[in-house]
Protein backbone atom coordinates (compact mmCIF):
# COMPACT_ATOMS: atom_id res chain seq x y z
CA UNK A 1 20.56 -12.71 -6.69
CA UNK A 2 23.61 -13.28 -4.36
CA UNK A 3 24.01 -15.56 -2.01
CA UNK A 4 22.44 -14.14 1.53
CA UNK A 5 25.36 -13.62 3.50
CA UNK A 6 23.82 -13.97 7.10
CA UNK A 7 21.91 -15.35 9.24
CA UNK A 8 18.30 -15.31 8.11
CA UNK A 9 15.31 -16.10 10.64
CA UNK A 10 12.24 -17.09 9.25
CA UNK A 11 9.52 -14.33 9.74
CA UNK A 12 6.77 -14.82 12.19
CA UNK A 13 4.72 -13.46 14.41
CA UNK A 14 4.25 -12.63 17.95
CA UNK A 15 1.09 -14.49 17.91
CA UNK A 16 -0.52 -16.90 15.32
CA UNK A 17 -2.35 -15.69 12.85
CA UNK A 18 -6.44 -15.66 13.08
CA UNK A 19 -8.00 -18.12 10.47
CA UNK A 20 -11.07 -16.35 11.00
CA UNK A 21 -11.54 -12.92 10.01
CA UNK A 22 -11.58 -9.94 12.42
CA UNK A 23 -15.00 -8.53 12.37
CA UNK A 24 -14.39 -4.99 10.64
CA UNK A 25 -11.58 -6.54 7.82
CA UNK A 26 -13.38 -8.19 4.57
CA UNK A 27 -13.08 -11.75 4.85
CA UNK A 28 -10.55 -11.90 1.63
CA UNK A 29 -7.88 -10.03 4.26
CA UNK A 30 -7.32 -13.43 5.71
CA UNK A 31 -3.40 -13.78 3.90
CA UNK A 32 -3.44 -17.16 2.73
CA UNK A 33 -0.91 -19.39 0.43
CA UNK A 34 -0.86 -18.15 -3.18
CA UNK A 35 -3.25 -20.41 -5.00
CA UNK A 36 -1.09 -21.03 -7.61
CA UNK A 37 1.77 -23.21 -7.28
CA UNK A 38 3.14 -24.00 -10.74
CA UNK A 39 6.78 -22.57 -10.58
CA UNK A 40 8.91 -23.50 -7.95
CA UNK A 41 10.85 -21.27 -5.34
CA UNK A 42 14.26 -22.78 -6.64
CA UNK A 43 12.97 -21.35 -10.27
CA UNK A 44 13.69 -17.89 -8.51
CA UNK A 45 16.45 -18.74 -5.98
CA UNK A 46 18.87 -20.83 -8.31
CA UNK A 47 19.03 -17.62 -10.85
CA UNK A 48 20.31 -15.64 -8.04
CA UNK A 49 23.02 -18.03 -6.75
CA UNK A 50 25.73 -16.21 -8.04
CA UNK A 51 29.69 -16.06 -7.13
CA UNK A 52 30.46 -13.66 -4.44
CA UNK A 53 32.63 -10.31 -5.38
CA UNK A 54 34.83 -9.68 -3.10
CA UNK A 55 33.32 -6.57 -1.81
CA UNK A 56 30.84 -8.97 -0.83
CA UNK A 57 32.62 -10.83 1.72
CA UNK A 58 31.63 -9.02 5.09
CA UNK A 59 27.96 -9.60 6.45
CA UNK A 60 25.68 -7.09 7.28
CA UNK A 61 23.71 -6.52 10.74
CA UNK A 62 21.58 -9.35 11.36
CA UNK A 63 18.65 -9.40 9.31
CA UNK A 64 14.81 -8.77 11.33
CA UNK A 65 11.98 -10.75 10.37
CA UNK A 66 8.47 -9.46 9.69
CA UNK A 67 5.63 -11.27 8.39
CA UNK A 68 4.50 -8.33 5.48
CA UNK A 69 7.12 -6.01 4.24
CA UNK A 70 5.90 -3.63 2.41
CA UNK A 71 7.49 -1.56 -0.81
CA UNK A 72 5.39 1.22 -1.56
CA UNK A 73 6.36 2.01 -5.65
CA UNK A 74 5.93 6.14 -6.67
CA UNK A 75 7.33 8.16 -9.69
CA UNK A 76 5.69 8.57 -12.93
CA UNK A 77 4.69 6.33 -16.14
CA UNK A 78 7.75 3.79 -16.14
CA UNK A 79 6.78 3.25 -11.94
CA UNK A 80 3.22 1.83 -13.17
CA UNK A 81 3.64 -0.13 -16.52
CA UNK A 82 2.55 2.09 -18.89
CA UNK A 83 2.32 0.76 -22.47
CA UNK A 84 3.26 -2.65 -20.65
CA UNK A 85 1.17 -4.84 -22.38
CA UNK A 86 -0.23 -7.95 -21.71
CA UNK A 87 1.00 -8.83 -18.26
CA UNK A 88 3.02 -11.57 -17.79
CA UNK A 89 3.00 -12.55 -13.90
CA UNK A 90 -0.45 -13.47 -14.38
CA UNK A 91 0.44 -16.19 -10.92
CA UNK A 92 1.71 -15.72 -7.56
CA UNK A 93 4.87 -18.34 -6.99
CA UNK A 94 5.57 -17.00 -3.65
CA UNK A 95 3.88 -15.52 -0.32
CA UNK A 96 3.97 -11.68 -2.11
CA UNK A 97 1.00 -9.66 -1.94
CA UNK A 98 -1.13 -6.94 -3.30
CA UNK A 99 -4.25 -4.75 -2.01
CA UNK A 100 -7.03 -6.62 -3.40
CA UNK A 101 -7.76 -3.84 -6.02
CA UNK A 102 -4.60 -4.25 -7.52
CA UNK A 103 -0.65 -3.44 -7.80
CA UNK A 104 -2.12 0.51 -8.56
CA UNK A 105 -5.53 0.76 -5.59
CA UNK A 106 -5.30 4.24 -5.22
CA UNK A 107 -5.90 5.34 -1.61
CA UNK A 108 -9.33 4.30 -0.29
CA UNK A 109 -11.03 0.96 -0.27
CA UNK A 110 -8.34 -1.02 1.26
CA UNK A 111 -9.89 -3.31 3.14
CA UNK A 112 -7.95 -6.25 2.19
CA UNK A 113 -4.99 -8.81 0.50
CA UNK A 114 -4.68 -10.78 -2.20
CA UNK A 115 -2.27 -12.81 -3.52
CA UNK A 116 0.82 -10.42 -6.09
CA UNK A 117 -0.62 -10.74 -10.01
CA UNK A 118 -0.67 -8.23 -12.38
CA UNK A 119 -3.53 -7.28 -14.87
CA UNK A 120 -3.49 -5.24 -17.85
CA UNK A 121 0.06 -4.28 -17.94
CA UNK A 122 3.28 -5.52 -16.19
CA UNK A 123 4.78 -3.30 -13.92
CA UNK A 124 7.99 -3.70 -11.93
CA UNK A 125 6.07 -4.95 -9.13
CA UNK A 126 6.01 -9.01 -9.45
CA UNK A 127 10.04 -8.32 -11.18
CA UNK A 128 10.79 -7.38 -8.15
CA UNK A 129 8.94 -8.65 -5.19
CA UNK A 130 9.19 -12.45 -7.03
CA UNK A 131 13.30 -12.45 -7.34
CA UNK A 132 14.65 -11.30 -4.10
CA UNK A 133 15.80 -15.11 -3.55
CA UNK A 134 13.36 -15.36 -0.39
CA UNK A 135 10.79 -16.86 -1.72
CA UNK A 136 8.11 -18.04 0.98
CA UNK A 137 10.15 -16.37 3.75
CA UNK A 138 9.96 -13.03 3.61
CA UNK A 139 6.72 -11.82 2.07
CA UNK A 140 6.17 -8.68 0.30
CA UNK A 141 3.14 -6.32 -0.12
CA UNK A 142 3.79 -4.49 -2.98
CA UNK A 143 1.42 -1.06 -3.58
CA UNK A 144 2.25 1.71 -6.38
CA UNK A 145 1.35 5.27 -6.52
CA UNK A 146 2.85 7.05 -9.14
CA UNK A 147 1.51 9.06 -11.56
CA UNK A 148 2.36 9.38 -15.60
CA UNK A 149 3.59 12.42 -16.71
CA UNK A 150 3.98 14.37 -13.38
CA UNK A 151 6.96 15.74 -11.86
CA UNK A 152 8.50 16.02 -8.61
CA UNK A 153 5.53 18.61 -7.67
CA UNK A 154 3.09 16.53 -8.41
CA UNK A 155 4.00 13.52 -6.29
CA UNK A 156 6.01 14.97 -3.36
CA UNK A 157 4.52 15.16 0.14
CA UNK A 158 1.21 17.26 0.20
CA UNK A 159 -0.28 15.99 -3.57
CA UNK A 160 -2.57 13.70 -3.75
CA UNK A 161 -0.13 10.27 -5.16
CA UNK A 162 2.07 10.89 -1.80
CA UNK A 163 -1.07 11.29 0.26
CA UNK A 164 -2.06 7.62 -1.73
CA UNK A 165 1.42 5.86 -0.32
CA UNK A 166 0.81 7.26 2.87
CA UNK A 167 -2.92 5.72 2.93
CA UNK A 168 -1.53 2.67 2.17
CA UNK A 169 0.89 2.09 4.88
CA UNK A 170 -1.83 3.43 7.28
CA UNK A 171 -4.45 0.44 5.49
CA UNK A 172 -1.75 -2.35 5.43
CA UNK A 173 -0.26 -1.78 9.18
CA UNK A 174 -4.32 -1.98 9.89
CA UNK A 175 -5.02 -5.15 8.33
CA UNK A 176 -1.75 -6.78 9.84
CA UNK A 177 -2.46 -5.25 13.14
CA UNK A 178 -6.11 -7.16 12.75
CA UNK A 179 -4.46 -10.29 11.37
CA UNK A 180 -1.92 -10.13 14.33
CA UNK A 181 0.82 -10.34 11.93
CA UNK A 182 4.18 -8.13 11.98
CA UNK A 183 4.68 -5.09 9.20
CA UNK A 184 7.13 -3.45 8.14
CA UNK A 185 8.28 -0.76 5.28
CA UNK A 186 11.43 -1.53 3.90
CA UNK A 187 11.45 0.38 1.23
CA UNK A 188 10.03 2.65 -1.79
CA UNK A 189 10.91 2.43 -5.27
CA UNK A 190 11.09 5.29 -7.79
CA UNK A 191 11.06 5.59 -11.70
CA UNK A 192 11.11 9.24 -12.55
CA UNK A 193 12.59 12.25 -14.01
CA UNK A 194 11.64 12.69 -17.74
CA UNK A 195 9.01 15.45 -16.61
CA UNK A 196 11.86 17.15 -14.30
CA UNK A 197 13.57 16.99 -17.27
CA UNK A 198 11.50 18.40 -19.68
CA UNK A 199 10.51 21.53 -16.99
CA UNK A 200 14.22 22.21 -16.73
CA UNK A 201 14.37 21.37 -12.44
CA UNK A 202 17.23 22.40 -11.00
CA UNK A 203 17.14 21.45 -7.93
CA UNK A 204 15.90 17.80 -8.83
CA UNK A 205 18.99 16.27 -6.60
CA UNK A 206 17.70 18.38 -3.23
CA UNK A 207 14.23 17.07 -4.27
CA UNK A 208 15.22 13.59 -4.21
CA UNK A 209 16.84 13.47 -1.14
CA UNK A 210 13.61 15.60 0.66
CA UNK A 211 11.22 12.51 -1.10
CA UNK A 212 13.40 10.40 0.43
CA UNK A 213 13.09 11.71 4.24
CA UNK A 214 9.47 12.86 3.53
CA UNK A 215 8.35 9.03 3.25
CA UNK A 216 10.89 7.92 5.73
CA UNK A 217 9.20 10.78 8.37
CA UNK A 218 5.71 9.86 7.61
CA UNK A 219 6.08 6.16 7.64
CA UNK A 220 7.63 5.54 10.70
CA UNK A 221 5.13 7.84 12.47
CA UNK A 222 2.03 4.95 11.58
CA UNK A 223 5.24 2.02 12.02
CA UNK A 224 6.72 2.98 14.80
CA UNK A 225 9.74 0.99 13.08
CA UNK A 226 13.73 1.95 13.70
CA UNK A 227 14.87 0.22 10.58
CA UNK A 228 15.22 3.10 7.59
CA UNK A 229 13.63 3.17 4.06
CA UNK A 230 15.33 3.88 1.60
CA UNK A 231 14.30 4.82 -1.65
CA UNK A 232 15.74 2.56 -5.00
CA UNK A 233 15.86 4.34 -8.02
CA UNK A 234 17.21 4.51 -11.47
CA UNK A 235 18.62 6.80 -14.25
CA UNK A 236 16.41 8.86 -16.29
CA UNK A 237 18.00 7.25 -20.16
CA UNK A 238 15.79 8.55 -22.73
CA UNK A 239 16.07 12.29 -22.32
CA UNK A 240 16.94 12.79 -26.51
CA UNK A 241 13.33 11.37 -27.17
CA UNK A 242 12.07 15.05 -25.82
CA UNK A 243 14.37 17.12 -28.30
CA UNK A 244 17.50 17.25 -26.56
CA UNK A 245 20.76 16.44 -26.91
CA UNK A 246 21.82 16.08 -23.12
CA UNK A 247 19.90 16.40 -19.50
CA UNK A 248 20.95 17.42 -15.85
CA UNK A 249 18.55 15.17 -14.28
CA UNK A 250 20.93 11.80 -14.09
CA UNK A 251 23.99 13.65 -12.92
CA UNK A 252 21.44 15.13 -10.33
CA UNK A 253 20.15 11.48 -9.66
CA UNK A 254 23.63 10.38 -9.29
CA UNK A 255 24.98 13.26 -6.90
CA UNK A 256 21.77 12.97 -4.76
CA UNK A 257 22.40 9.16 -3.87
CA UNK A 258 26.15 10.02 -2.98
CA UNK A 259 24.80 12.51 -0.83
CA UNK A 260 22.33 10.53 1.10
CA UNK A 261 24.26 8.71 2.83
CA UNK A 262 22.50 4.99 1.88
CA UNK A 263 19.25 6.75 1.81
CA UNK A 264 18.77 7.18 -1.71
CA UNK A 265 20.21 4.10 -3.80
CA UNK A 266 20.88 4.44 -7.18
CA UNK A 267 20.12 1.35 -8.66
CA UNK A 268 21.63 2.29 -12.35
CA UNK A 269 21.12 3.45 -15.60
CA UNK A 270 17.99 2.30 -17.73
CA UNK A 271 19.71 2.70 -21.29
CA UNK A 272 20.34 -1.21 -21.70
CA UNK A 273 16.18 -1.39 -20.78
CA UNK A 274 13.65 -3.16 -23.41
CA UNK A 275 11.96 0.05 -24.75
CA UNK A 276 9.19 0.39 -27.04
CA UNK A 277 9.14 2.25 -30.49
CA UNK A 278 7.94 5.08 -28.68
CA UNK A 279 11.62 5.45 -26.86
CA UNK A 280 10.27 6.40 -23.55
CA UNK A 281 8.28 3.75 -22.25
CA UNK A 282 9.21 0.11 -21.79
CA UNK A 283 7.83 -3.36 -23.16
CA UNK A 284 6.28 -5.60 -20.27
CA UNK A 285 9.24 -7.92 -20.93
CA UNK A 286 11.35 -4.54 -20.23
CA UNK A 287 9.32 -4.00 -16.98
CA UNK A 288 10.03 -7.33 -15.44
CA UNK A 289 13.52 -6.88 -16.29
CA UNK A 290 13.95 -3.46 -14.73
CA UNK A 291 11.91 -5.31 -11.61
CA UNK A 292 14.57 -7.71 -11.41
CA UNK A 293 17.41 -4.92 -10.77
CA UNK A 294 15.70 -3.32 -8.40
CA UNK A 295 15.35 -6.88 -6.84
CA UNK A 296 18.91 -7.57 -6.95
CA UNK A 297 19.39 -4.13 -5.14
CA UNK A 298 16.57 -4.51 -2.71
CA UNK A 299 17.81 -7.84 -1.88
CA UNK A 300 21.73 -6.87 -0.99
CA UNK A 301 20.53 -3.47 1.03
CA UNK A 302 17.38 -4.78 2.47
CA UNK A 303 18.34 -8.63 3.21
CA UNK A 304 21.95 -8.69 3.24
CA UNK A 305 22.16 -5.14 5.16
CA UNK A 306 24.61 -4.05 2.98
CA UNK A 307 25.77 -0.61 0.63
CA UNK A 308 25.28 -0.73 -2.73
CA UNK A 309 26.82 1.28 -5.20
CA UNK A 310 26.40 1.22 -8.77
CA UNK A 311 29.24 0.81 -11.29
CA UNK A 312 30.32 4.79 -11.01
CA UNK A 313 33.46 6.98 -11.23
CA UNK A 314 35.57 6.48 -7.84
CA UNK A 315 38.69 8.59 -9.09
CA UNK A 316 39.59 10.78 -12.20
CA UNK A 317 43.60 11.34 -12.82
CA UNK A 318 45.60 12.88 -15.74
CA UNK A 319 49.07 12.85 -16.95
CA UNK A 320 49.52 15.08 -19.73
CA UNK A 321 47.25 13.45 -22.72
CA UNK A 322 45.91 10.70 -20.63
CA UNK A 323 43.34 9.99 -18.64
CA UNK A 324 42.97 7.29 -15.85
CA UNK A 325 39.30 6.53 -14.38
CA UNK A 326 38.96 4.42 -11.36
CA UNK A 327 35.59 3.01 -10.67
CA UNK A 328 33.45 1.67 -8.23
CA UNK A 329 32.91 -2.08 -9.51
CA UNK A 330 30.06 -4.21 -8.42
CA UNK A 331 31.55 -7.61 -9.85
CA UNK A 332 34.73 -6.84 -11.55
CA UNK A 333 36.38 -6.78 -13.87
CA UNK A 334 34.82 -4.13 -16.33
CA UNK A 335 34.08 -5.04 -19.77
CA UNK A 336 33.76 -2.89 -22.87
CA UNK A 337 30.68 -4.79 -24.59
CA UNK A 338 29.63 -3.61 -27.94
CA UNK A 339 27.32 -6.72 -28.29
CA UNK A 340 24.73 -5.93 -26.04
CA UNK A 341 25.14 -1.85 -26.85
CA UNK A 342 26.24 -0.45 -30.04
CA UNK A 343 28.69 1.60 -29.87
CA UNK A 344 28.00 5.81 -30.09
CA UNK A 345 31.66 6.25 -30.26
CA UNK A 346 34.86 6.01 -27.98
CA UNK A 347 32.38 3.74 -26.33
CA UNK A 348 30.42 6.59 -24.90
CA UNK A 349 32.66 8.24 -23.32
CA UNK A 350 33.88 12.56 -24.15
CA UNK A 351 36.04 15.20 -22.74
CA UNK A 352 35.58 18.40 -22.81
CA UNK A 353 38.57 21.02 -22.82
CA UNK A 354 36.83 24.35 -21.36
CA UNK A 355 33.28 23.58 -23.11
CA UNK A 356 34.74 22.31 -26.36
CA UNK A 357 35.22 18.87 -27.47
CA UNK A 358 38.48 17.20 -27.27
CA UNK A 359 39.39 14.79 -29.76
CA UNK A 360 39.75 11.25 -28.08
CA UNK A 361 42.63 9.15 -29.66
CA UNK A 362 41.40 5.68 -27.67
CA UNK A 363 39.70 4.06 -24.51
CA UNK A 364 41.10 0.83 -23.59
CA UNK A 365 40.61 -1.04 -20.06
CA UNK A 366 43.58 -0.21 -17.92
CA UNK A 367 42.96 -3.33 -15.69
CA UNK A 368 39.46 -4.91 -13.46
CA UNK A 369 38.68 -1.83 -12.47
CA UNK A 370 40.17 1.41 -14.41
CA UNK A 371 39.96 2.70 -17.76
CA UNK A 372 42.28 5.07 -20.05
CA UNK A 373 41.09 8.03 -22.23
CA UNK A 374 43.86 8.35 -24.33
CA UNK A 375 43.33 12.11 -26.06
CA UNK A 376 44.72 13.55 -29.34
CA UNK A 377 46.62 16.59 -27.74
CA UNK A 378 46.96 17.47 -24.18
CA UNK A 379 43.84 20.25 -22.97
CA UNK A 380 45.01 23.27 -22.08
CA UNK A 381 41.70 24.05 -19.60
CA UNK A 382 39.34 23.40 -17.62
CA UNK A 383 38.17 19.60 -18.40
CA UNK A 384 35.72 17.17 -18.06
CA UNK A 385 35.03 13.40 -18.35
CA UNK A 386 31.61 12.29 -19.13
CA UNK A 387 30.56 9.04 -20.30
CA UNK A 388 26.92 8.29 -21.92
CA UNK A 389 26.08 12.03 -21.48
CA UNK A 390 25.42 13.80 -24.98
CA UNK A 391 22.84 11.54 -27.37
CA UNK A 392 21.25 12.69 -30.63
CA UNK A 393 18.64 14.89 -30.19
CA UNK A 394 15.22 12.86 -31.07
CA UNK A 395 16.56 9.91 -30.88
CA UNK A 396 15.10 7.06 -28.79
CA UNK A 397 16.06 5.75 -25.72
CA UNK A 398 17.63 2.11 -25.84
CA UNK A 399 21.20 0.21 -25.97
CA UNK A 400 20.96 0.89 -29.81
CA UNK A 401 19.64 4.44 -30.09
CA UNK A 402 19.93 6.42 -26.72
CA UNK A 403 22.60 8.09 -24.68
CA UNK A 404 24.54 5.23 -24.33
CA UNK A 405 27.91 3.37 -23.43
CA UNK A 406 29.34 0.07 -23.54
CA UNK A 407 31.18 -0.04 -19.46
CA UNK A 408 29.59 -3.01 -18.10
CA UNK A 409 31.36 -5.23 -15.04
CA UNK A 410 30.79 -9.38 -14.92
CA UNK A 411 28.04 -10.06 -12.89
CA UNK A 412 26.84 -13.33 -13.71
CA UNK A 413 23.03 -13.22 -11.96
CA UNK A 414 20.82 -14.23 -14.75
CA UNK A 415 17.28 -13.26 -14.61
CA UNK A 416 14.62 -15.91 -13.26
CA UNK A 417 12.84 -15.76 -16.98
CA UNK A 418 15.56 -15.76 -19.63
CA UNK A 419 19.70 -15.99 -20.38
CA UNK A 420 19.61 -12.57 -19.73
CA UNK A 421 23.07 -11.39 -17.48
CA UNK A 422 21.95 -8.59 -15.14
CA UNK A 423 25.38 -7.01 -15.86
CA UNK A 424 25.41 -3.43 -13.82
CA UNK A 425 26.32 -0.81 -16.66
CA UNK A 426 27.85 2.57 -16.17
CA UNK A 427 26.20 5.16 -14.82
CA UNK A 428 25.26 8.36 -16.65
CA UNK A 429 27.95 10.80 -15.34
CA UNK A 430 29.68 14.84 -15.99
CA UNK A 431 32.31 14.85 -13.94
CA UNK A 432 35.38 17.41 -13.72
CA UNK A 433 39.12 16.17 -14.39
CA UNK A 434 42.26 17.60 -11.75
């Protein structure tokens, strides 16, 4: 990921640690060096030593320490792996942890660490807490919660899965506390939306935000801590697998993180993610990948203590037939890559003149950061601009099948495990023209 852009302090502790058990934590709570030592911490660091964008230049607030900092994972099947098999970070390079019963322990039972693997399937976990360039300095405890299939109702604050999180906070600050070492949450992470979308939620952009300050609330009552959490999270992409054509729940993803005020980070889109033939779920290689965004995320608002936004509309303009769309670029300047996503037509993008399609003559990049829609005839009213929005009904998610586009900007982080760029893609968006 980039290159931290402040001061960092190692973590440590007020005291040192115990190298003997307390007497009411299991003896395997003692957090000890990852037995396995096999790839490097410059495997992981060098992929993230990337040029600087400009936007880049100004540090953040000076970064605190802690010893365990903790990223509690919630949503539904995409949050915990499912269909992601074998695992593949079968060994711990770093410091990062896990409750001993797993990335997934549920909510009792957690009496102790163990070193960050995953078994059975790959989840985003070890994507994640392996690539945020720290390495050995700044451990992280990663615990999921998240239920497959479930919506918003199922997980929010009062269900059991929320009550799970909340559990393990409580169980980690404990075993810390006993270890004498320092804790902190930094932050959750949340895959989610396909049941939202399916039950036709529409108020999924108020629930989002209320998740948000519902884990913020509850965790800092067992932390104590002043620093926020915010809550990473990603696009819904694969909404045509369930029979339909198009789906509010991005657009309400997308409007809830620009209301949040850096609460609720939208990470991006997932339609450029490794899916599996059943165009819903991911391959474990598609997992580790998606862990790696959120790491790149995680590592420039939690480490760097700086926004993020994704590569999203900024300003909408017309002049008669055309249409000028400024965007918020991570790394510019914007590309319009048909290699990496086919192409649905006018590269994803449509305008709509009062409901009804308008014919689109071209799209062409109108410089690093802006793009023209050039149309066929001038609208005559209301219109909108939306860009991977409308998909074919059935079809499966993925850069080749799925609602889709080809707006990409230049960001050349590579990911720790392949040549893969981790390019930031357009978001999802509706959005209304002046």
């Amino acid at each position: 990921m980039r290159r931290l852009l402040v001061a960092i302090v190692v973590g440590c502790s007020s005291g040192e640690a115990s190298t003997e058990p307390p007497a009411d934590v299991a003896e395997d709570a003692v957090v000890v060096e990852p037995v396995d030592t096999s790839v490097p911490d410059t495997a992981f660091d060098t992929a993230f030593d990337a040029p600087l964008a400009e936007a880049e230049v100004e540090a953040g607030p000076v970064f605190q320490p802690f010893d365990i900092n903790h990223v509690l994972g919630t949503g539904q099947s995409l949050s915990v792996g499912a269909v992601g098999a074998p695992a593949l970070s079968t060994m711990q390079p770093h410091a990062n942890l896990m409750f001993s019963k797993g990335v997934i322990p549920g909510g009792a039972g957690l009496t102790a660490f163990a070193p960050l693997v995953e078994t059975g399937v790959e989840t985003l976990s070890s994507g994640l807490a392996n690539n945020t360039g720290k390495g050995k300095d700044h451990a992280i405890l990663i615990s999921a919660h998240g239920i497959g299939g479930t919506a918003y109702a199922g997980l929010k604050k009062g269900t059991t899965a929320f009550g799970n999180g909340i559990a393990q906070v409580r169980a980690a600050k404990a075993l810390a506390d006993a270890m004498k070492r320092t804790y902190v949450v930094r932050a959750v992470t949340n895959v989610h939306g396909e049941s939202d979308h399916v039950g036709g939620n529409k108020m999924y952009d108020a629930n989002l935000l209320q998740w948000q300050a519902d884990y913020e609330t509850d965790v800092t009552a067992i932390t104590g801590q002043t620093l926020p959490i915010p809550m990473l999270h990603t696009q819904m992409s694969s909404w045509t697998k369930y029979g339909q054509a198009t789906s509010v729940i991005p657009q309400a993803q997308l409007d809830a993180s620009r209301r949040s005020g850096g609460k609720l980070v939208l990470v991006g889109p997932k339609y450029t993610a490794l899916y599996v033939s059943d165009g819903v779920h991911l391959s474990n290689l598609g997992y580790r990948l998606l862990g790696e965004y959120y790491a790149k995320v995680y590592r420039r608002v939690v480490l760097d203590g700086l926004s993020w936004t994704p590569l999203q509309p900024k300003s909408i303009a017309r002049a008669g037939t055309t249409i000028t769309l400024e965007l918020d670029v991570p790394v510019p300047p914007l590309v319009l890559d048909t290699t990496l996503v086919t192409d649905p037509g006018s590269y994803g993008f449509e305008v709509v003149d009062d409901g009804k399609p308008a014919k689109i003559a071209s799209v062409a990049l109108a410089g690093p950061t802006s793009v023209k829609i050039t149309l066929s005839a001038a609208p005559a009213g209301k219109v909108r601009l939306r860009y991977a929005y409308t998909g074919v009904a059935g079809a499966a998610g993925g850069a080749r099948t799925g609602p889709r586009g080809n707006l990409r900007d230049s960001d050349p982080t590579t990911s720790a495990y392949s040549a893969a760029k981790l390019f930031n893609w357009c978001v999802h968006f509706d959005e209304p023209v002046p």
